[in-house]
Structure formats: C-alpha cells, structure tokens
N, C-alpha and C. Protein backbone atom coordinates (compact mmCIF):
# COMPACT_ATOMS: atom_id res chain seq x y z
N UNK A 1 17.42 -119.91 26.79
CA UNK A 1 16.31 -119.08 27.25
C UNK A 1 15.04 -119.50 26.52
N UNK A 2 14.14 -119.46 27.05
CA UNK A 2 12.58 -120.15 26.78
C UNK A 2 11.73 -118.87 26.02
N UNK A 3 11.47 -118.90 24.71
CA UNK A 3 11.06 -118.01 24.07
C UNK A 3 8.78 -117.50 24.42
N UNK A 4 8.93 -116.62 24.90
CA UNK A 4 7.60 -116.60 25.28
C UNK A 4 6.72 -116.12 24.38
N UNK A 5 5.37 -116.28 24.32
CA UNK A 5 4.76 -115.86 23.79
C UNK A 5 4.09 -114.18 23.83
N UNK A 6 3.78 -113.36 23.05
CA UNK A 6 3.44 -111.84 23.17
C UNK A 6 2.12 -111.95 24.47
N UNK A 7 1.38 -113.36 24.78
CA UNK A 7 0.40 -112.95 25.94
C UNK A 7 0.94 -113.85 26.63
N UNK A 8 1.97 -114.11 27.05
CA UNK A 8 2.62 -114.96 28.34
C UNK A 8 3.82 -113.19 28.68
N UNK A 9 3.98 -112.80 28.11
CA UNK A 9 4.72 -111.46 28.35
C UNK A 9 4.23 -110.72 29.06
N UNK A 10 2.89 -110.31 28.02
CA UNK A 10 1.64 -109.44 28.80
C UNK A 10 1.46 -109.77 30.22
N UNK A 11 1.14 -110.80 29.98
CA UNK A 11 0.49 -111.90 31.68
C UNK A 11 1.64 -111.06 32.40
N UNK A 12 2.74 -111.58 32.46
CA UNK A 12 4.25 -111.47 33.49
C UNK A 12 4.35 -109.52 33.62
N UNK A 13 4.15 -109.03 32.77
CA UNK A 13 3.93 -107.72 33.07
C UNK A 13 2.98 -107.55 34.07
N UNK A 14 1.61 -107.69 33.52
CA UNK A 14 0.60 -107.60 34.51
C UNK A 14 0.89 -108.12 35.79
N UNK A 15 1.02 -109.06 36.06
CA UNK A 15 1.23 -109.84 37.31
C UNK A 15 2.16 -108.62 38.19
N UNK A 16 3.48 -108.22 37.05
CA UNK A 16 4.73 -107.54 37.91
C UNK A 16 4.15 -106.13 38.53
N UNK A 17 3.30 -105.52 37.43
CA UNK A 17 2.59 -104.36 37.72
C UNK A 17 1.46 -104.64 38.75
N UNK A 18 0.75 -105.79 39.08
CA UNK A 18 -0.22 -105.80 39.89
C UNK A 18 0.16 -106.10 41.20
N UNK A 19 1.58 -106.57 41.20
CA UNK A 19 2.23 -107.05 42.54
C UNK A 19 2.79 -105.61 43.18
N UNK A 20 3.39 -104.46 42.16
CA UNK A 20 3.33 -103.04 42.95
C UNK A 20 2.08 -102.54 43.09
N UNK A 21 1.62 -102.62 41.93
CA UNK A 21 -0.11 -101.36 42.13
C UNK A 21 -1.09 -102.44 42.01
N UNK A 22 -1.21 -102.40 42.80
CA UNK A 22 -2.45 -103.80 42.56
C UNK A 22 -4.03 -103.12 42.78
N UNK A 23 -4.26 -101.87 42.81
CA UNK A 23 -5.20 -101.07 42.04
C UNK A 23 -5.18 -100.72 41.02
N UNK A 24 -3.86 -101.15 40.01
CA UNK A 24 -3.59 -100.21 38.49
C UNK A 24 -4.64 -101.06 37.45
N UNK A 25 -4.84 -100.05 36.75
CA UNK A 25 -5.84 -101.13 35.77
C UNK A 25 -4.99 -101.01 34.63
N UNK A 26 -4.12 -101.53 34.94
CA UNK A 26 -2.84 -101.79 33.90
C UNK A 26 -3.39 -102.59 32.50
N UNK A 27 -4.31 -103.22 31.79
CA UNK A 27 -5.02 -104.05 31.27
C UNK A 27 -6.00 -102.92 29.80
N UNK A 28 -5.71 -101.90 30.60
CA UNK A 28 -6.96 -100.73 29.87
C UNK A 28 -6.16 -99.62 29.56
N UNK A 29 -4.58 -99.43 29.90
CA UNK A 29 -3.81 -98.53 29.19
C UNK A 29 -3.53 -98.41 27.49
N UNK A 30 -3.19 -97.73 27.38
CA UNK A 30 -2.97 -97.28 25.91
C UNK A 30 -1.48 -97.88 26.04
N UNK A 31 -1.01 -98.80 25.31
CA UNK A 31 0.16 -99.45 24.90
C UNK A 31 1.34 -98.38 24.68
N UNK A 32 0.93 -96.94 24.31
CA UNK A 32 2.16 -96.17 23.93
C UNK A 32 2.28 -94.90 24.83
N UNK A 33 1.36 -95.20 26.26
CA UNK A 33 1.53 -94.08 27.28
C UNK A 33 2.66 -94.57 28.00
N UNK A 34 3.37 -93.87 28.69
CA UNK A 34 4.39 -93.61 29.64
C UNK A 34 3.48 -94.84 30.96
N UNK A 35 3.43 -95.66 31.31
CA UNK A 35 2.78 -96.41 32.05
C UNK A 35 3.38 -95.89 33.69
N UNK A 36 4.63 -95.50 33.87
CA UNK A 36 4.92 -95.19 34.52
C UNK A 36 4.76 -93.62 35.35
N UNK A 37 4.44 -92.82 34.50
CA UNK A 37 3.43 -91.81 34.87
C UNK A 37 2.24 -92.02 35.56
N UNK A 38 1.53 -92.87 34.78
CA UNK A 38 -0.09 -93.18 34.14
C UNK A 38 -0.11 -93.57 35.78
N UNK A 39 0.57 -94.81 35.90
CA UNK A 39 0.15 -95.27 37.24
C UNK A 39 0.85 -94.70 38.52
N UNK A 40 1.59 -93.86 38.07
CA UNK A 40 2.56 -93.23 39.38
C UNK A 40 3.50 -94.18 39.93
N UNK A 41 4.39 -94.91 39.30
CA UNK A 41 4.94 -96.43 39.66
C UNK A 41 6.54 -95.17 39.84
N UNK A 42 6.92 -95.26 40.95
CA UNK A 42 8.60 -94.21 40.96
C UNK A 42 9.85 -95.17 40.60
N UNK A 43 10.49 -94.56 40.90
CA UNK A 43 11.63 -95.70 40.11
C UNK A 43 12.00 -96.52 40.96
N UNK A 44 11.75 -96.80 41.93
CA UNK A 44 12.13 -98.02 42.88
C UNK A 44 11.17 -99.52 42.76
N UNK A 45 9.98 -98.85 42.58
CA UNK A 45 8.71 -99.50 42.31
C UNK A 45 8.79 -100.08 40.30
N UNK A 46 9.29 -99.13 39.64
CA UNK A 46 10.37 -99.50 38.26
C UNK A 46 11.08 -100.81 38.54
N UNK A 47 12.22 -100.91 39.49
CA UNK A 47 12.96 -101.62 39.39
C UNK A 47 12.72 -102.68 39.82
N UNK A 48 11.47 -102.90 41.11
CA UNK A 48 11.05 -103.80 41.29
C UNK A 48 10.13 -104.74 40.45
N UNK A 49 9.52 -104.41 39.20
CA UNK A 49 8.75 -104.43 38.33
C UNK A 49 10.02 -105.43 37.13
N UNK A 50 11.00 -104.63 37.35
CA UNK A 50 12.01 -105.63 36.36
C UNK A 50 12.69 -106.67 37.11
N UNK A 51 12.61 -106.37 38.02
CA UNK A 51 13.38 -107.75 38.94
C UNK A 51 12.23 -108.65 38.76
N UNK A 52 11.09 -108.60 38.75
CA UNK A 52 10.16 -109.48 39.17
C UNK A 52 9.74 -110.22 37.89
N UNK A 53 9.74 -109.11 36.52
CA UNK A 53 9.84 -109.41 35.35
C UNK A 53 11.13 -110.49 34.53
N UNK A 54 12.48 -110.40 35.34
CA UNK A 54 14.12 -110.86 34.83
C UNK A 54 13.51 -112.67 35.82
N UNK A 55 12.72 -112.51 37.07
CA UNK A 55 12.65 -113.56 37.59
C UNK A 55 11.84 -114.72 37.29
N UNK A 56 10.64 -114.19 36.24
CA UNK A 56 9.67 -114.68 35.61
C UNK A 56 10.25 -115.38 34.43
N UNK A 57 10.90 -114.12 33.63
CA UNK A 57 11.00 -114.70 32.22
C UNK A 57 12.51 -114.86 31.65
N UNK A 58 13.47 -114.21 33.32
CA UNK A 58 14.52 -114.57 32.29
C UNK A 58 15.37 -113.68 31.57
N UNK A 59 14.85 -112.55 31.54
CA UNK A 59 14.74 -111.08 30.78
C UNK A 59 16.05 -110.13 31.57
N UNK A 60 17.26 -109.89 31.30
CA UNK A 60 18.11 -108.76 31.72
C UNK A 60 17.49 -107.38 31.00
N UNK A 61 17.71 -106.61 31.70
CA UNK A 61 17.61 -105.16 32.01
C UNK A 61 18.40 -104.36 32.52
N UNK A 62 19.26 -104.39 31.43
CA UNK A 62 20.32 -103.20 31.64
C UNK A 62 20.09 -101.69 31.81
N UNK A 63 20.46 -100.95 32.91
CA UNK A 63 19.95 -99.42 33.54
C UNK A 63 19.81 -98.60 31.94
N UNK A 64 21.32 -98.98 31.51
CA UNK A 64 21.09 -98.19 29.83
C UNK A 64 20.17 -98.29 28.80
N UNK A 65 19.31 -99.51 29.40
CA UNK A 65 17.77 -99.58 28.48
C UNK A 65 16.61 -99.21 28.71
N UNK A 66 16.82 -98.72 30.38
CA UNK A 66 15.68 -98.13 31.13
C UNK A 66 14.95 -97.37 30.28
N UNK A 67 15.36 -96.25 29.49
CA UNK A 67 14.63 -95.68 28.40
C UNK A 67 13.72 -96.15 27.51
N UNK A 68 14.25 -97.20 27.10
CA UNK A 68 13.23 -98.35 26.07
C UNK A 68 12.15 -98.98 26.71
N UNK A 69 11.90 -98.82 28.13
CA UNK A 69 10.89 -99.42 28.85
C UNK A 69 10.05 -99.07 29.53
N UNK A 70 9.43 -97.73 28.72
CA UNK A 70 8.83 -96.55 29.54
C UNK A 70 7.08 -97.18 28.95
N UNK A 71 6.76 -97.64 28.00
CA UNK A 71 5.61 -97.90 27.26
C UNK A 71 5.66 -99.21 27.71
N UNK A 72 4.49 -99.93 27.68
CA UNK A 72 3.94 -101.44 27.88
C UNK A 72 4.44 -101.98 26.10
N UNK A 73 4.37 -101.29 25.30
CA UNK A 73 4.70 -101.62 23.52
C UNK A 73 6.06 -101.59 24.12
N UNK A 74 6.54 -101.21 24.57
CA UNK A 74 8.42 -100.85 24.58
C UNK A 74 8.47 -101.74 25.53
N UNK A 75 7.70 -102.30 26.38
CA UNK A 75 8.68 -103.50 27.24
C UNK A 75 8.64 -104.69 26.87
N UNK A 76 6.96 -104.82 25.83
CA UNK A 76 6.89 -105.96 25.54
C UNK A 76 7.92 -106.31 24.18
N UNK A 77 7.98 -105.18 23.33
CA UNK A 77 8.81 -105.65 22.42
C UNK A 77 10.46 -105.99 22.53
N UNK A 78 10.91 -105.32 23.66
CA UNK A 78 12.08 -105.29 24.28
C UNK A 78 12.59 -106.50 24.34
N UNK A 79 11.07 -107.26 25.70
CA UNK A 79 11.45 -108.75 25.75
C UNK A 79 11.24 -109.90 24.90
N UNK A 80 10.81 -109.16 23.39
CA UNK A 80 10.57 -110.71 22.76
C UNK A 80 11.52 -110.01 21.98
N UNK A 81 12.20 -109.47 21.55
CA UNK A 81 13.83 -108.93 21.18
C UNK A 81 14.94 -109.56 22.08
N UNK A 82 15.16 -109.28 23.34
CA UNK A 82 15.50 -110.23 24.11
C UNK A 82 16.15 -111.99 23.77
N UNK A 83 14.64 -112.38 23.98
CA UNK A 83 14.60 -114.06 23.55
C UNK A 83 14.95 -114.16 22.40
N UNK A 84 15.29 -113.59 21.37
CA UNK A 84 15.50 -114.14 20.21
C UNK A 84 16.65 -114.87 19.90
C-alpha cells in the first residue's frame, strides 16, 4: 500500500466530498465537527464517500469503524493509521 501524504488525503477527501456535495465548502470546516451533520451528507451519501475514498487510496473501512469517521481529523488520521 502507497503511503500518502496528510494533503494528498485531504485532496481525496475533498474530491470524495465534492463528488456528493459539490456545494459543500468542505475546505472551511472545523476539523473536529461532525462533517456529516455540517453538510447533511446521510449515510448512503457516507458510504459513497468511502467507496470513493477505499478507490483512491486504497483505504478499507470497516462498518465497525464508521464511528471513527465522523470528523475530517478522524478520517484523516484513520487513513494515515491505515497505511502504516
């Protein structure tokens, strides 16, 4: 697995979040809000966000971690935990 960098992460987030909400100003959130609130993203629009994220970078996402991936800080640290 190809270890990414903390703004090649960011990027692949953004991208995943701008490909559902592509009005979200995902870029200007507070790192430790519920992003999924913030932007109204439901859990289908969730899962599509990690598929698109696992297809980018590589990244499994097990349902039992769904919890850990509620914050943009919690997904990014998730996935460079992940790669290690």
């Amino acid at each position: 697995m190809v270890k990414h960098t903390r703004t090649e992460i960011r990027a692949a987030i953004g991208a995943a979040i701008s490909s559902i909400a592509p009005e979200a100003d995902w870029e200007r959130l507070d790192e430790q809000v519920d992003f999924r609130r913030r932007l109204e993203i439901d859990s289908f629009d969730f899962l599509r966000i990690l598929v698109a994220l696992n297809q980018q970078l590589g990244v499994e996402f097990p349902e039992a971690d769904y919890g850990r991936l509620v914050t943009l800080a919690g997904l990014v640290a998730y996935i460079e935990a992940a790669e290690q």
